[in-house]
C-alpha atoms as a PDB file:
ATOM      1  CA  UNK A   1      48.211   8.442  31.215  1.00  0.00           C
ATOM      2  CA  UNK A   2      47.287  10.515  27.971  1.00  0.00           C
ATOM      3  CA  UNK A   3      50.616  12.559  28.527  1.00  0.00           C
ATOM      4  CA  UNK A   4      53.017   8.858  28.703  1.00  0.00           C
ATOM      5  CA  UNK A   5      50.945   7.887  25.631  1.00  0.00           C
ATOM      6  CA  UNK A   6      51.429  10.904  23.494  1.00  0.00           C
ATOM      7  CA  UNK A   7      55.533  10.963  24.371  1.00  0.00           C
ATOM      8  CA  UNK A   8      55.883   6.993  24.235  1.00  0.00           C
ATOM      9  CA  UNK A   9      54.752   7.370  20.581  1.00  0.00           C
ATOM     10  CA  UNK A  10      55.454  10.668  19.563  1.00  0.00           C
ATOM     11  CA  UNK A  11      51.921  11.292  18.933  1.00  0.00           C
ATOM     12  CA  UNK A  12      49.791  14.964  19.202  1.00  0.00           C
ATOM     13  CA  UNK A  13      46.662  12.946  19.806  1.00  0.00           C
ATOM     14  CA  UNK A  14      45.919  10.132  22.050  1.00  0.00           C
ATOM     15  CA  UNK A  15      42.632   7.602  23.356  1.00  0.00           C
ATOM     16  CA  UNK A  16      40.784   9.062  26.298  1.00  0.00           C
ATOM     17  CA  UNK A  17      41.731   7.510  29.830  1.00  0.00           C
ATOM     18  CA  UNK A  18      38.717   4.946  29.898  1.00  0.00           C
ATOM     19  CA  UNK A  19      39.528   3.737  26.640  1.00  0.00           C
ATOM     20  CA  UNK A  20      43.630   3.058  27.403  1.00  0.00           C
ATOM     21  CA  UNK A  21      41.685   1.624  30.738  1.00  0.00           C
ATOM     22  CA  UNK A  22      39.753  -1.300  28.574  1.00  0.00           C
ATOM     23  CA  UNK A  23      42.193  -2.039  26.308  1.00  0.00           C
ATOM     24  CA  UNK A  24      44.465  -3.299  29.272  1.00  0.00           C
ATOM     25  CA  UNK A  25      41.760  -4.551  30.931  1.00  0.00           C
ATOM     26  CA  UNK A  26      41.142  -6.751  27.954  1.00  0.00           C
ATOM     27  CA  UNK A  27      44.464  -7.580  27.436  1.00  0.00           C
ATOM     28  CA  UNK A  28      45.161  -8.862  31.466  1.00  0.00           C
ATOM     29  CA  UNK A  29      41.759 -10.937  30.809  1.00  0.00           C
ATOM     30  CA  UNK A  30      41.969 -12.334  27.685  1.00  0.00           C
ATOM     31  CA  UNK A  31      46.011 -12.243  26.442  1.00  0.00           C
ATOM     32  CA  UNK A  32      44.771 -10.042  23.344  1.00  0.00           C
ATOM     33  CA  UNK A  33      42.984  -6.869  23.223  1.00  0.00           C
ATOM     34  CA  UNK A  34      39.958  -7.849  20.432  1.00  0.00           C
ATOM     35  CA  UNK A  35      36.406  -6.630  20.880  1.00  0.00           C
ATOM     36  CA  UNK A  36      34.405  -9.827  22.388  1.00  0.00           C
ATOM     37  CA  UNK A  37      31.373 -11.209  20.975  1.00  0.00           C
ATOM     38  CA  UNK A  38      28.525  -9.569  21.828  1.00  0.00           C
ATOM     39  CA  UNK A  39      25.554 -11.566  23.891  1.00  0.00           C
ATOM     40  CA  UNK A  40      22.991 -13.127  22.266  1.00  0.00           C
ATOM     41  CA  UNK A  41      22.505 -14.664  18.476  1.00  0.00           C
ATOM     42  CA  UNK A  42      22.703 -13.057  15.312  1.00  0.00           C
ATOM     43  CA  UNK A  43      19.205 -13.180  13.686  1.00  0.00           C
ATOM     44  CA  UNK A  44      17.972 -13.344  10.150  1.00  0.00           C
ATOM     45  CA  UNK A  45      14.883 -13.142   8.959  1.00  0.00           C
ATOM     46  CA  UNK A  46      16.009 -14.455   5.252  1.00  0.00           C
ATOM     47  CA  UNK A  47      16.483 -18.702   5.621  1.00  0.00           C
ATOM     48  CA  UNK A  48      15.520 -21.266   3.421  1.00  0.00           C
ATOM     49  CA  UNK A  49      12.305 -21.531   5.664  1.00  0.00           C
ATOM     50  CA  UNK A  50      11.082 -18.294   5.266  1.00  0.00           C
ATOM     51  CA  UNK A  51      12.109 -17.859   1.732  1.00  0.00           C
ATOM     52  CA  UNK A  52       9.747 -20.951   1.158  1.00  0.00           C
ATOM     53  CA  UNK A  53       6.843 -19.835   3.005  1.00  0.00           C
ATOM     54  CA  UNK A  54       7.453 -16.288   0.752  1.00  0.00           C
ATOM     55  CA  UNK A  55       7.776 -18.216  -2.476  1.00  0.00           C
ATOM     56  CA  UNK A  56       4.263 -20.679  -1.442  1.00  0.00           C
ATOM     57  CA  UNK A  57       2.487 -17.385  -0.452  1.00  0.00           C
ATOM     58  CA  UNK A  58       2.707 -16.011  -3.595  1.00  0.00           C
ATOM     59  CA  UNK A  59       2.201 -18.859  -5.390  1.00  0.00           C
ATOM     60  CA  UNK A  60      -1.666 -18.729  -4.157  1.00  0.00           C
ATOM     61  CA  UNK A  61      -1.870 -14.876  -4.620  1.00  0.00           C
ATOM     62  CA  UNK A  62       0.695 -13.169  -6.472  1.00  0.00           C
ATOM     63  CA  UNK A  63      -1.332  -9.532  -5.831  1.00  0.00           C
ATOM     64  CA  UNK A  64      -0.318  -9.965  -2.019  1.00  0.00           C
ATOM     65  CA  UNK A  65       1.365  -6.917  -0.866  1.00  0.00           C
ATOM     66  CA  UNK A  66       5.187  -6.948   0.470  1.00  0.00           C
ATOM     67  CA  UNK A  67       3.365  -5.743   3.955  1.00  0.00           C
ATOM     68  CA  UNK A  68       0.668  -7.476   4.250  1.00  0.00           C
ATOM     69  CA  UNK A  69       3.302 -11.022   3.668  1.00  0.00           C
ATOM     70  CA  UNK A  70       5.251  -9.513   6.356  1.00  0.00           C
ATOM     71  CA  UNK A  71       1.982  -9.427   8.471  1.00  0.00           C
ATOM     72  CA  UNK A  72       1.203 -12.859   7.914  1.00  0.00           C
ATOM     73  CA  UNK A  73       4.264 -14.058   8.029  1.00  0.00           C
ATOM     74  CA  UNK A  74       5.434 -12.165  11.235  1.00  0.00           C
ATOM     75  CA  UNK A  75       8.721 -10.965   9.357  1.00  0.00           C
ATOM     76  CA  UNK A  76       9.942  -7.829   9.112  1.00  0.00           C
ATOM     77  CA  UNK A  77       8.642  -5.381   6.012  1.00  0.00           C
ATOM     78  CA  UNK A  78      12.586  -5.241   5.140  1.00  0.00           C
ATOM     79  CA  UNK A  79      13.152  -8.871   5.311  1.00  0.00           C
ATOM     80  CA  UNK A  80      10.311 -10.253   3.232  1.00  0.00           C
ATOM     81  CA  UNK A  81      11.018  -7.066   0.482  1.00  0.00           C
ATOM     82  CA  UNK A  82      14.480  -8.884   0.380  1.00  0.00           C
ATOM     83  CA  UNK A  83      13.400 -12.017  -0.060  1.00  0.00           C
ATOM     84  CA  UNK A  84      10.956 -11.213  -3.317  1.00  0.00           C
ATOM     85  CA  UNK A  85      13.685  -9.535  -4.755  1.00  0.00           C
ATOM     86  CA  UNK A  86      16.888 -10.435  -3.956  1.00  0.00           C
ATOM     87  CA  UNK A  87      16.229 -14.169  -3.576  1.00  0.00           C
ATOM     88  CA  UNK A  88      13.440 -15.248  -5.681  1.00  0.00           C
ATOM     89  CA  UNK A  89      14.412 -12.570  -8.456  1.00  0.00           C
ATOM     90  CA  UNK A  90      11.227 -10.915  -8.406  1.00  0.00           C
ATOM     91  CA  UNK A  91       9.844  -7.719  -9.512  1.00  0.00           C
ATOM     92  CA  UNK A  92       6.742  -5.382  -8.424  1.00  0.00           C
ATOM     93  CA  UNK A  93       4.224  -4.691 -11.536  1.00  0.00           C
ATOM     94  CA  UNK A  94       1.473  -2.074 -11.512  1.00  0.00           C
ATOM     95  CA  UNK A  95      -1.519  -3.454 -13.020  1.00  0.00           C
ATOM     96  CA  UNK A  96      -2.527  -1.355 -16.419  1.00  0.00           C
ATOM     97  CA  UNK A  97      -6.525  -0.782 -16.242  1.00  0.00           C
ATOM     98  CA  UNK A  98      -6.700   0.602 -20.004  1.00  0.00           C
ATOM     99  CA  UNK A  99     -10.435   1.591 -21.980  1.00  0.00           C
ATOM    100  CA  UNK A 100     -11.071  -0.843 -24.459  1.00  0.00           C
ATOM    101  CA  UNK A 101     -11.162  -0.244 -27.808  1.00  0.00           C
ATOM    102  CA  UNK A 102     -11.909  -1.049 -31.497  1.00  0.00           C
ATOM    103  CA  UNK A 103      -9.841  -1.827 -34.147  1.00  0.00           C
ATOM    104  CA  UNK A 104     -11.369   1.251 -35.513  1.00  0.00           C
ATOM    105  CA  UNK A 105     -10.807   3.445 -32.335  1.00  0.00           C
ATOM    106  CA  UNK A 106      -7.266   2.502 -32.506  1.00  0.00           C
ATOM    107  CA  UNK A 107      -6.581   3.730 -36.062  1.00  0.00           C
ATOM    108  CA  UNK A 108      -8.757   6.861 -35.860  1.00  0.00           C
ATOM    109  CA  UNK A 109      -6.511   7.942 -32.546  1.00  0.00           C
ATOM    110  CA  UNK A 110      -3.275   6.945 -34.732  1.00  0.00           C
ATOM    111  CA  UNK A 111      -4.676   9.084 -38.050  1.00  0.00           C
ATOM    112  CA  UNK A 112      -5.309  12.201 -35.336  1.00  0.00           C
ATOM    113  CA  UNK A 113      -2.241  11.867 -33.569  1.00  0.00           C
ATOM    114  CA  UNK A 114      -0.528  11.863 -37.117  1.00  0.00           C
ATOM    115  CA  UNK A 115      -2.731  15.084 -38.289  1.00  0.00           C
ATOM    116  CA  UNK A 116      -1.898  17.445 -35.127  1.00  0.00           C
ATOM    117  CA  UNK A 117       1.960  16.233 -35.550  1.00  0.00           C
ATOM    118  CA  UNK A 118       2.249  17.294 -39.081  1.00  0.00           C
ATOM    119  CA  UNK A 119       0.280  20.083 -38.381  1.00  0.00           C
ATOM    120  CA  UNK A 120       2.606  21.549 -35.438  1.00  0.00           C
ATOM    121  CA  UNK A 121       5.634  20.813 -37.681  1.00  0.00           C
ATOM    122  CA  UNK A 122       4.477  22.544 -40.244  1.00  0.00           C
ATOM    123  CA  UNK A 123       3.630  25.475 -37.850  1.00  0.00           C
ATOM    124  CA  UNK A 124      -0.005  25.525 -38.475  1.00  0.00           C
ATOM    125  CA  UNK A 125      -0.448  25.044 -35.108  1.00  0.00           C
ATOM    126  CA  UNK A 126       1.620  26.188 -32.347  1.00  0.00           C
ATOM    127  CA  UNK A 127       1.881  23.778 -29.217  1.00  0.00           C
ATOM    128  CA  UNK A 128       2.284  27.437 -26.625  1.00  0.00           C
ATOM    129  CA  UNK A 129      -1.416  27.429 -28.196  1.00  0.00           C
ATOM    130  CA  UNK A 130      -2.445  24.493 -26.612  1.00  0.00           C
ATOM    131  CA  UNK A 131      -4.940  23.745 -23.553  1.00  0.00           C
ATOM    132  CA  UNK A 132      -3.781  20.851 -22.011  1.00  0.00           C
ATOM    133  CA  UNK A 133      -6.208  18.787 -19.290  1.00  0.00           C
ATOM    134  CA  UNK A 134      -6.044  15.477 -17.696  1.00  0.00           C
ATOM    135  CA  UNK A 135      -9.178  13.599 -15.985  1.00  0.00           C
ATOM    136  CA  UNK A 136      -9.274  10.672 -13.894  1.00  0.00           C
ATOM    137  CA  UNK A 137     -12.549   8.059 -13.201  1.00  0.00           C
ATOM    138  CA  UNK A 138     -13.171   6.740  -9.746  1.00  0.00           C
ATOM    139  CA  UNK A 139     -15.651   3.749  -9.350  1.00  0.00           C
ATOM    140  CA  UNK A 140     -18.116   3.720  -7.060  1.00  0.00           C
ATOM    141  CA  UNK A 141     -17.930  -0.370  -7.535  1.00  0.00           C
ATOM    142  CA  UNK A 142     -14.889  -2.748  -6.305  1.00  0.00           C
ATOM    143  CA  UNK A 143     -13.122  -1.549  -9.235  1.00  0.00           C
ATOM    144  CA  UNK A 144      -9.350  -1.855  -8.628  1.00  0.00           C
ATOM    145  CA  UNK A 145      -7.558   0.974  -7.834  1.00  0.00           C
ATOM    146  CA  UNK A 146      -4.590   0.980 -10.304  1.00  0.00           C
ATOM    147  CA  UNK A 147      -1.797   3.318  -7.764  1.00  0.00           C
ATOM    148  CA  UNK A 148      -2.207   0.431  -5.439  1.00  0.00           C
ATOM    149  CA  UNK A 149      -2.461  -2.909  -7.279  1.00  0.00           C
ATOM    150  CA  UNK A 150       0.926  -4.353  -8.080  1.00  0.00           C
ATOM    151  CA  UNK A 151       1.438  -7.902  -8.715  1.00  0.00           C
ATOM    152  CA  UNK A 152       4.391  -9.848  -8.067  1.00  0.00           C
ATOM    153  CA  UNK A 153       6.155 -11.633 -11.071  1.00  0.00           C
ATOM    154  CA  UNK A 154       9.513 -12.402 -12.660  1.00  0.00           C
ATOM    155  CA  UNK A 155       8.263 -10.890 -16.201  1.00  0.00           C
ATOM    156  CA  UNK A 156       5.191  -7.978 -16.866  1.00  0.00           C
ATOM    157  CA  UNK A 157       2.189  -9.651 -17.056  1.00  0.00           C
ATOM    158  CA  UNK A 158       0.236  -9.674 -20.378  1.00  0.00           C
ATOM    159  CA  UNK A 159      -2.281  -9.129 -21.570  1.00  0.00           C
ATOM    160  CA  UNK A 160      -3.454  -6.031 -18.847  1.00  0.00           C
ATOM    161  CA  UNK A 161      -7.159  -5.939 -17.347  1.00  0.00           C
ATOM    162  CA  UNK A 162      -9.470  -4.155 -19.811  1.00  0.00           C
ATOM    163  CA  UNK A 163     -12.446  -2.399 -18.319  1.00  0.00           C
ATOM    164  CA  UNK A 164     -15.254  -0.923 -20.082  1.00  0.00           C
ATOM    165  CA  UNK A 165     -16.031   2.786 -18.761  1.00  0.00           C
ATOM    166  CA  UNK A 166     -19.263   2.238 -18.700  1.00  0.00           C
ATOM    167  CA  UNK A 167     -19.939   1.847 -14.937  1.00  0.00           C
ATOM    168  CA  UNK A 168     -21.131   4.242 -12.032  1.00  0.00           C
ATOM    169  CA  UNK A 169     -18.075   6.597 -11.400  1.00  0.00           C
ATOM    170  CA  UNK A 170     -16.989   9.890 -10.517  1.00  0.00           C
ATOM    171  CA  UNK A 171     -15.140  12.091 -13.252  1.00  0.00           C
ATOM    172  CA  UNK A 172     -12.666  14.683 -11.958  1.00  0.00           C
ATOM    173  CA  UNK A 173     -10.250  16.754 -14.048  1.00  0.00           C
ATOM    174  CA  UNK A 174      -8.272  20.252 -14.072  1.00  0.00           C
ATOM    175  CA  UNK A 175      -7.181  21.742 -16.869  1.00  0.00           C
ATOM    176  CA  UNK A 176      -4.610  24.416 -17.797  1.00  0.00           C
ATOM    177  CA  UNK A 177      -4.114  26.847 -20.613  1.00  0.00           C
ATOM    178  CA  UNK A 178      -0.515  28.523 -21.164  1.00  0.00           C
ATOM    179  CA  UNK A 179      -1.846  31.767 -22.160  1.00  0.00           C
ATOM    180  CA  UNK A 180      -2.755  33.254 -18.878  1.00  0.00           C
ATOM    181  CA  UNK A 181      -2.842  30.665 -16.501  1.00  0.00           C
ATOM    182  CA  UNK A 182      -6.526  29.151 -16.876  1.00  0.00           C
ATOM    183  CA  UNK A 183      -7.277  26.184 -14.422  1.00  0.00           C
ATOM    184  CA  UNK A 184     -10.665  24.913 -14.476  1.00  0.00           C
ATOM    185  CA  UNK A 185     -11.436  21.630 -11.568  1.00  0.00           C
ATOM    186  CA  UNK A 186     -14.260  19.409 -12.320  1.00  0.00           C
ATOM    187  CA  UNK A 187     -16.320  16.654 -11.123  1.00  0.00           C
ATOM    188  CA  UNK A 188     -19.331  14.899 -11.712  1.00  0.00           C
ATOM    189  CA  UNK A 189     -21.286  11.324 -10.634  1.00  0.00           C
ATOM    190  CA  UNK A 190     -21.296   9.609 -14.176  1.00  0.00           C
ATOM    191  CA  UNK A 191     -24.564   6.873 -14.136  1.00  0.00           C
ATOM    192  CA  UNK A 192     -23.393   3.688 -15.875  1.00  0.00           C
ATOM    193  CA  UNK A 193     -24.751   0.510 -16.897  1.00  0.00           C
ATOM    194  CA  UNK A 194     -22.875  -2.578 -14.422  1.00  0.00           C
END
Protein backbone atom coordinates (compact mmCIF):
# COMPACT_ATOMS: atom_id res chain seq x y z
CA UNK A 1 0.00 0.00 0.00
CA UNK A 2 2.98 2.40 1.03
CA UNK A 3 4.82 1.25 -2.26
CA UNK A 4 1.33 2.30 -4.75
CA UNK A 5 1.34 5.50 -2.64
CA UNK A 6 4.89 6.56 -3.02
CA UNK A 7 4.78 5.75 -7.13
CA UNK A 8 1.07 7.16 -7.57
CA UNK A 9 2.57 10.49 -6.36
CA UNK A 10 6.04 10.40 -6.97
CA UNK A 11 6.74 10.76 -3.41
CA UNK A 12 10.07 9.30 -1.21
CA UNK A 13 7.88 9.34 1.87
CA UNK A 14 4.48 8.11 2.50
CA UNK A 15 1.58 7.65 5.71
CA UNK A 16 1.97 4.37 7.53
CA UNK A 17 -0.61 1.54 6.48
CA UNK A 18 -3.14 2.26 9.44
CA UNK A 19 -3.22 5.75 8.66
CA UNK A 20 -4.00 5.29 4.54
CA UNK A 21 -6.48 2.57 6.38
CA UNK A 22 -8.60 5.53 8.29
CA UNK A 23 -8.51 7.94 5.88
CA UNK A 24 -10.59 5.57 3.53
CA UNK A 25 -12.38 4.37 6.17
CA UNK A 26 -13.53 7.89 6.80
CA UNK A 27 -14.06 8.68 3.47
CA UNK A 28 -16.55 5.28 2.67
CA UNK A 29 -18.39 6.53 6.04
CA UNK A 30 -18.71 9.94 5.86
CA UNK A 31 -18.11 11.13 1.84
CA UNK A 32 -15.07 13.35 3.19
CA UNK A 33 -12.07 12.42 5.05
CA UNK A 34 -12.19 15.35 8.10
CA UNK A 35 -11.27 14.49 11.67
CA UNK A 36 -14.84 14.07 13.57
CA UNK A 37 -15.77 15.82 16.60
CA UNK A 38 -14.57 14.45 19.47
CA UNK A 39 -17.20 13.11 22.35
CA UNK A 40 -18.23 15.12 24.91
CA UNK A 41 -18.48 19.19 25.44
CA UNK A 42 -15.94 21.68 25.33
CA UNK A 43 -15.63 23.22 28.86
CA UNK A 44 -14.68 26.60 30.16
CA UNK A 45 -14.19 27.63 33.27
CA UNK A 46 -14.22 31.58 32.19
CA UNK A 47 -18.34 32.60 31.62
CA UNK A 48 -20.09 35.49 32.56
CA UNK A 49 -21.15 33.42 35.73
CA UNK A 50 -17.99 32.74 37.03
CA UNK A 51 -16.42 35.96 36.08
CA UNK A 52 -19.22 37.47 38.39
CA UNK A 53 -18.84 35.33 41.28
CA UNK A 54 -14.74 36.33 40.79
CA UNK A 55 -15.52 40.01 40.48
CA UNK A 56 -18.28 39.78 43.92
CA UNK A 57 -15.52 37.77 45.75
CA UNK A 58 -13.21 40.31 45.62
CA UNK A 59 -15.34 42.91 46.10
CA UNK A 60 -15.72 41.66 49.94
CA UNK A 61 -11.93 40.86 50.24
CA UNK A 62 -9.65 42.10 47.75
CA UNK A 63 -6.47 40.30 49.84
CA UNK A 64 -8.07 36.84 48.75
CA UNK A 65 -5.51 34.79 47.11
CA UNK A 66 -5.86 33.57 43.26
CA UNK A 67 -5.89 29.87 45.04
CA UNK A 68 -7.70 30.11 47.69
CA UNK A 69 -10.80 31.83 45.00
CA UNK A 70 -10.18 28.83 43.03
CA UNK A 71 -10.86 26.76 46.26
CA UNK A 72 -13.95 28.38 46.97
CA UNK A 73 -15.04 28.69 43.88
CA UNK A 74 -14.25 25.06 42.69
CA UNK A 75 -12.42 26.49 39.47
CA UNK A 76 -9.34 25.73 38.32
CA UNK A 77 -6.07 27.86 39.74
CA UNK A 78 -5.55 28.69 35.81
CA UNK A 79 -9.02 29.70 35.16
CA UNK A 80 -9.74 32.08 38.01
CA UNK A 81 -5.82 33.67 37.43
CA UNK A 82 -7.42 34.39 33.93
CA UNK A 83 -10.27 35.80 34.95
CA UNK A 84 -8.53 38.60 37.47
CA UNK A 85 -6.41 39.45 34.81
CA UNK A 86 -7.43 39.02 31.57
CA UNK A 87 -11.11 39.85 32.14
CA UNK A 88 -11.53 42.16 34.95
CA UNK A 89 -8.08 43.94 34.09
CA UNK A 90 -6.61 43.32 37.31
CA UNK A 91 -3.27 43.33 38.78
CA UNK A 92 -1.49 41.51 41.91
CA UNK A 93 0.10 44.21 44.50
CA UNK A 94 2.49 43.32 47.31
CA UNK A 95 1.59 45.15 50.30
CA UNK A 96 4.64 47.69 51.42
CA UNK A 97 5.02 47.29 55.42
CA UNK A 98 7.53 50.41 55.70
CA UNK A 99 9.00 51.92 59.49
CA UNK A 100 7.47 55.04 60.12
CA UNK A 101 9.11 58.02 60.29
CA UNK A 102 9.51 61.76 61.09
CA UNK A 103 9.68 64.55 59.06
CA UNK A 104 12.99 64.84 60.68
CA UNK A 105 14.07 61.13 60.10
CA UNK A 106 13.32 61.63 56.55
CA UNK A 107 15.64 64.61 55.96
CA UNK A 108 18.49 63.39 58.19
CA UNK A 109 18.51 59.93 55.91
CA UNK A 110 18.35 62.36 52.70
CA UNK A 111 21.40 64.80 54.21
CA UNK A 112 23.47 61.22 54.85
CA UNK A 113 22.67 59.69 51.75
CA UNK A 114 23.84 63.07 50.10
CA UNK A 115 27.21 63.12 52.40
CA UNK A 116 28.46 59.38 51.55
CA UNK A 117 27.55 60.21 47.68
CA UNK A 118 29.69 63.22 47.48
CA UNK A 119 32.05 61.64 49.50
CA UNK A 120 32.56 58.41 47.15
CA UNK A 121 32.66 60.80 44.15
CA UNK A 122 35.09 62.66 45.39
CA UNK A 123 37.08 59.44 46.26
CA UNK A 124 37.23 59.98 49.90
CA UNK A 125 35.68 56.94 50.27
CA UNK A 126 35.94 53.98 48.17
CA UNK A 127 32.66 51.79 47.80
CA UNK A 128 35.30 48.17 47.43
CA UNK A 129 35.70 49.61 51.16
CA UNK A 130 32.38 49.05 52.09
CA UNK A 131 30.63 46.36 54.51
CA UNK A 132 27.42 45.84 53.26
CA UNK A 133 24.53 43.90 55.59
CA UNK A 134 20.89 43.45 55.32
CA UNK A 135 18.48 42.40 58.38
CA UNK A 136 15.04 41.36 58.37
CA UNK A 137 12.25 41.51 61.58
CA UNK A 138 9.88 38.65 62.10
CA UNK A 139 6.85 39.21 64.51
CA UNK A 140 6.03 37.02 66.93
CA UNK A 141 2.31 38.79 66.66
CA UNK A 142 -0.25 38.42 63.55
CA UNK A 143 1.87 40.83 61.87
CA UNK A 144 1.49 40.39 58.08
CA UNK A 145 3.96 38.75 56.33
CA UNK A 146 4.83 41.12 53.41
CA UNK A 147 6.31 38.00 50.62
CA UNK A 148 2.82 36.72 50.93
CA UNK A 149 0.24 39.53 51.14
CA UNK A 150 -0.78 40.79 47.74
CA UNK A 151 -3.92 42.54 47.16
CA UNK A 152 -5.90 42.58 44.16
CA UNK A 153 -6.57 46.02 42.41
CA UNK A 154 -6.70 47.81 39.07
CA UNK A 155 -4.17 50.66 40.42
CA UNK A 156 -1.28 50.32 43.57
CA UNK A 157 -2.88 51.01 46.53
CA UNK A 158 -1.89 54.14 48.55
CA UNK A 159 -1.06 55.06 51.10
CA UNK A 160 0.97 51.48 52.29
CA UNK A 161 0.47 49.99 55.97
CA UNK A 162 2.89 51.72 58.36
CA UNK A 163 4.00 49.71 61.34
CA UNK A 164 5.88 50.88 64.22
CA UNK A 165 8.95 48.43 65.05
CA UNK A 166 8.33 48.51 68.27
CA UNK A 167 6.73 45.06 68.86
CA UNK A 168 8.04 41.53 70.05
CA UNK A 169 10.14 40.21 67.04
CA UNK A 170 13.01 38.33 66.00
CA UNK A 171 16.02 40.23 64.26
CA UNK A 172 18.12 38.20 61.81
CA UNK A 173 20.82 39.54 59.48
CA UNK A 174 24.19 38.47 57.58
CA UNK A 175 26.53 40.65 56.58
CA UNK A 176 29.43 40.70 54.09
CA UNK A 177 32.64 42.59 53.70
CA UNK A 178 34.50 42.61 50.15
CA UNK A 179 37.86 42.50 51.57
CA UNK A 180 38.19 38.90 52.44
CA UNK A 181 34.98 37.48 52.43
CA UNK A 182 33.56 38.28 56.09
CA UNK A 183 29.95 36.90 56.72
CA UNK A 184 28.67 37.33 60.08
CA UNK A 185 24.61 35.62 60.73
CA UNK A 186 22.67 37.01 63.52
CA UNK A 187 19.62 36.74 65.49
CA UNK A 188 18.07 37.83 68.48
CA UNK A 189 14.29 37.93 70.33
CA UNK A 190 13.80 41.84 70.37
CA UNK A 191 11.11 42.64 73.58
CA UNK A 192 8.68 45.32 72.37
CA UNK A 193 5.96 47.29 73.68
CA UNK A 194 2.30 45.96 71.69
Amino acid sequence: MQRRFRRFYNSRTAPKPDTIKDIVRRFEENGNVVDTARPGPCQTMRTLINIEKVKRKLADSPHRSSRRLSRELQLSRTAVRRMLVDDLNLFSYKIQILQKQSTVQKENRLTFAKLVAGKVEKKEIEIGNIDWSDEAHFHFSRHVNKQNMRIWGEEKPDPFDSKPLTQKRSLSGVQLAPRGLLVRIFMKIIQGQG
